[in-house]
Protein backbone atom coordinates (compact mmCIF):
# COMPACT_ATOMS: atom_id res chain seq x y z
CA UNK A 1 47.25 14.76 89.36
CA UNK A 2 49.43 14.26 86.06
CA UNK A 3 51.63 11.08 86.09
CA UNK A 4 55.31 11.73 85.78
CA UNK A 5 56.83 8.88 83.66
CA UNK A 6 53.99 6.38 85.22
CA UNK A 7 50.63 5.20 84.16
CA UNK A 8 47.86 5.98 85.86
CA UNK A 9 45.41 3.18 86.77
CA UNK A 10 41.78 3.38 88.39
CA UNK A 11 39.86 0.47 88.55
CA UNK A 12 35.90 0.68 89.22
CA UNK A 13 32.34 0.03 87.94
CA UNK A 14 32.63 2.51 84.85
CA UNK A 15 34.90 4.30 82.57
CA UNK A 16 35.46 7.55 82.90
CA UNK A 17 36.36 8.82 79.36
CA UNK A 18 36.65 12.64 80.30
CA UNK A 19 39.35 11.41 83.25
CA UNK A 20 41.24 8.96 81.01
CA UNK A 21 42.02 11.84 78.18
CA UNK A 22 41.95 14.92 80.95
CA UNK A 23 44.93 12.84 83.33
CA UNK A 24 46.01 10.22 80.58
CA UNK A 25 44.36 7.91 83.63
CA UNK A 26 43.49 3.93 81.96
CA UNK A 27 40.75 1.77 83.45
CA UNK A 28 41.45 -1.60 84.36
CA UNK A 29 40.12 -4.41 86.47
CA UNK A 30 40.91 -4.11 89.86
CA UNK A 31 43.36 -7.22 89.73
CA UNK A 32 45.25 -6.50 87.39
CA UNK A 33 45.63 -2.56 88.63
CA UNK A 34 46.54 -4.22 91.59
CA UNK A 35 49.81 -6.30 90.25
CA UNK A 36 50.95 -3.32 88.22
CA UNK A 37 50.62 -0.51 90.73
CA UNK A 38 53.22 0.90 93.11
CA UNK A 39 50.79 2.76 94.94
CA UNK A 40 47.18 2.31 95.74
CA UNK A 41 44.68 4.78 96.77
CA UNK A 42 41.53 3.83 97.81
CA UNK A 43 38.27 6.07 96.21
CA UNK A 44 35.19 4.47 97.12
CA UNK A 45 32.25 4.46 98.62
CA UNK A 46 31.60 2.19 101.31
CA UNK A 47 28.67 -0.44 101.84
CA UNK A 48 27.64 -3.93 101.16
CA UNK A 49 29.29 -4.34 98.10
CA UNK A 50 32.87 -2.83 98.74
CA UNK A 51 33.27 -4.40 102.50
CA UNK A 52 36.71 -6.24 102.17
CA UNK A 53 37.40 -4.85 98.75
CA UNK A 54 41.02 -5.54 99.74
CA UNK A 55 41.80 -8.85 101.65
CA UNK A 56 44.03 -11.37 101.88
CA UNK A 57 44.04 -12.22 98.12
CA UNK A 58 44.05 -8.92 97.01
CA UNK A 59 47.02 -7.98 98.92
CA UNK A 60 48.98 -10.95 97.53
CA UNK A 61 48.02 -9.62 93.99
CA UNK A 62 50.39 -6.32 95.10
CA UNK A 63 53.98 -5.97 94.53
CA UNK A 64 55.71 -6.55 97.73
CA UNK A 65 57.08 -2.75 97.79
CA UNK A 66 53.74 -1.34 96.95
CA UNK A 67 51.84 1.33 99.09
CA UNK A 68 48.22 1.06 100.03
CA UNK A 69 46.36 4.51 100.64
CA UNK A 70 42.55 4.24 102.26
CA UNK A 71 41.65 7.71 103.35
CA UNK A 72 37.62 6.77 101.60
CA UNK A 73 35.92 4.25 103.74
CA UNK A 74 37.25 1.87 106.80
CA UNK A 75 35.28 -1.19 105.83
CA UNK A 76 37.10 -1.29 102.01
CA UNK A 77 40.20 -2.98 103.45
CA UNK A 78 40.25 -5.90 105.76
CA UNK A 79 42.31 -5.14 108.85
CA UNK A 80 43.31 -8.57 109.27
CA UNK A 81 44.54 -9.01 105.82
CA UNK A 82 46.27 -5.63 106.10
CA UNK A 83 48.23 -6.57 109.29
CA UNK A 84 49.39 -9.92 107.95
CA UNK A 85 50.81 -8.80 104.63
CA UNK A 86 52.79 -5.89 106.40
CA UNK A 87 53.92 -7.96 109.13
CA UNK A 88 54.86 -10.82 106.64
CA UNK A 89 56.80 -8.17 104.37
CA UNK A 90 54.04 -9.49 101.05
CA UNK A 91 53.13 -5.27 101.61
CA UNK A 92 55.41 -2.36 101.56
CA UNK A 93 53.71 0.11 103.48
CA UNK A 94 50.11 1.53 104.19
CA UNK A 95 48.46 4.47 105.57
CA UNK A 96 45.08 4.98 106.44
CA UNK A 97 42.72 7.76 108.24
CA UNK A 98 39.13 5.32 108.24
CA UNK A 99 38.62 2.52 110.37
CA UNK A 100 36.01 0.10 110.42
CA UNK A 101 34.55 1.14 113.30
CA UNK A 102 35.70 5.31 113.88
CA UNK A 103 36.61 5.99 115.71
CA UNK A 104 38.41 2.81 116.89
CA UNK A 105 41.86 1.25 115.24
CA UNK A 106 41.28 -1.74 114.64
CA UNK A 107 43.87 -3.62 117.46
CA UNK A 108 45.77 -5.76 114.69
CA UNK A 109 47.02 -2.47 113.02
CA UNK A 110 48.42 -0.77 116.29
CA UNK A 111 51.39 -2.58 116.10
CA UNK A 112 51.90 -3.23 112.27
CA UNK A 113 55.41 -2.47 110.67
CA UNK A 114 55.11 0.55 108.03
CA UNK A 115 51.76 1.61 108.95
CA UNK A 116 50.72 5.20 109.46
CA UNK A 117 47.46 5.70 111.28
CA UNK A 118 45.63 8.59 111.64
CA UNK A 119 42.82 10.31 112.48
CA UNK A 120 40.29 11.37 109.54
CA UNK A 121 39.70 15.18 110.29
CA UNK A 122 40.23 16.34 107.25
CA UNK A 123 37.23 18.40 107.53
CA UNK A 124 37.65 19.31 111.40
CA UNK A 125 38.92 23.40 110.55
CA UNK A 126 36.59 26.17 111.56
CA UNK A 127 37.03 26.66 108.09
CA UNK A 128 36.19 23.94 106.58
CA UNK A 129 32.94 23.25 108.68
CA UNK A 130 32.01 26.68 107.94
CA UNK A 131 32.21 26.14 104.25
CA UNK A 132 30.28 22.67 104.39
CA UNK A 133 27.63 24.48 106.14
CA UNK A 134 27.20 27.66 103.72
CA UNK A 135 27.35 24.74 100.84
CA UNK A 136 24.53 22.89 102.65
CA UNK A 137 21.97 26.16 103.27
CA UNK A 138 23.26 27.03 99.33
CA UNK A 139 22.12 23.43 97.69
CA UNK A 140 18.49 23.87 100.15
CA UNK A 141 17.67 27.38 98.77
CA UNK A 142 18.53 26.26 95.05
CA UNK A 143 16.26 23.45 95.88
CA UNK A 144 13.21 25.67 97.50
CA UNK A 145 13.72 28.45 94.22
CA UNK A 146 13.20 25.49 91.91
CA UNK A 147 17.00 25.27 90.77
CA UNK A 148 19.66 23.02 90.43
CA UNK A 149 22.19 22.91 93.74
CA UNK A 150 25.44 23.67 93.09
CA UNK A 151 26.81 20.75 94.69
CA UNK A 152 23.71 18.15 93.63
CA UNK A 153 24.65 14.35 95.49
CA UNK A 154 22.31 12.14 93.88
């Protein structure tokens, strides 16, 4: 992803040097990526310390015509929150494929103006299962021959 004629925020717990020069990409605190963004998409893990990573005052932080994108983790966003500032117009729009709780939507969403829900199956292709399994044996028989796996998690 190159900008065209926009900056390019990301927000998190380090800089990524090789990401700023390779997309022209800046870091900055969440906040203020917040009030300067038109769109927000949502790359994180999930867990104790990103539950509600967007809520009530984060939302209020966003331009009112701004787009919010979760398709990481269903506990980063507060459903609550989100419903409120789309149905009181403080949000432009959001879409989302993670829930709190997958696979159930969260009831306050279902009827929320300029929200797109759907269901996370990225993954769910023959195809793509397929290839996340041949991954999966490849990374165990690097690991049994003493090598590095090609697609090493932690």
């Amino acid at each position: 992803i190159r900008p065209a004629a926009a900056r390019l925020l990301y927000a998190g717990p380090a800089r990524k040097p090789a990401a700023e020069r390779e997309l022209d990409a800046e870091h900055a605190e969440l906040d203020v990526l917040l009030e300067h963004s038109d769109v927000v998409s949502l790359h994180a893990p999930g867990g104790a310390a990103t539950r509600d990573l967007i809520g009530a005052a984060e939302l209020e932080r966003m331009p009112a015509h701004a787009v919010l994108v979760n398709t990481a983790r269903g506990t980063l966003i507060n459903p609550v929150a989100l419903a409120e500032a789309l149905h009181s117009g403080a949000l432009g729009a959001a879409g989302l494929d993670v829930y709190p709780a997958e696979p159930e939507v969260p009831a306050v969403l279902l009827d929320a103006p300029r929200c797109v829900l759907l269901p996370h199956i990225g993954s769910a292709t023959q195809t793509a299962r397929d290839a996340m399994a041949e991954l999966a044996a490849r990374n165990v028989l690097a690991v049994l021959d003493g090598e590095e796996p090609p697609a090493r998690v932690a």
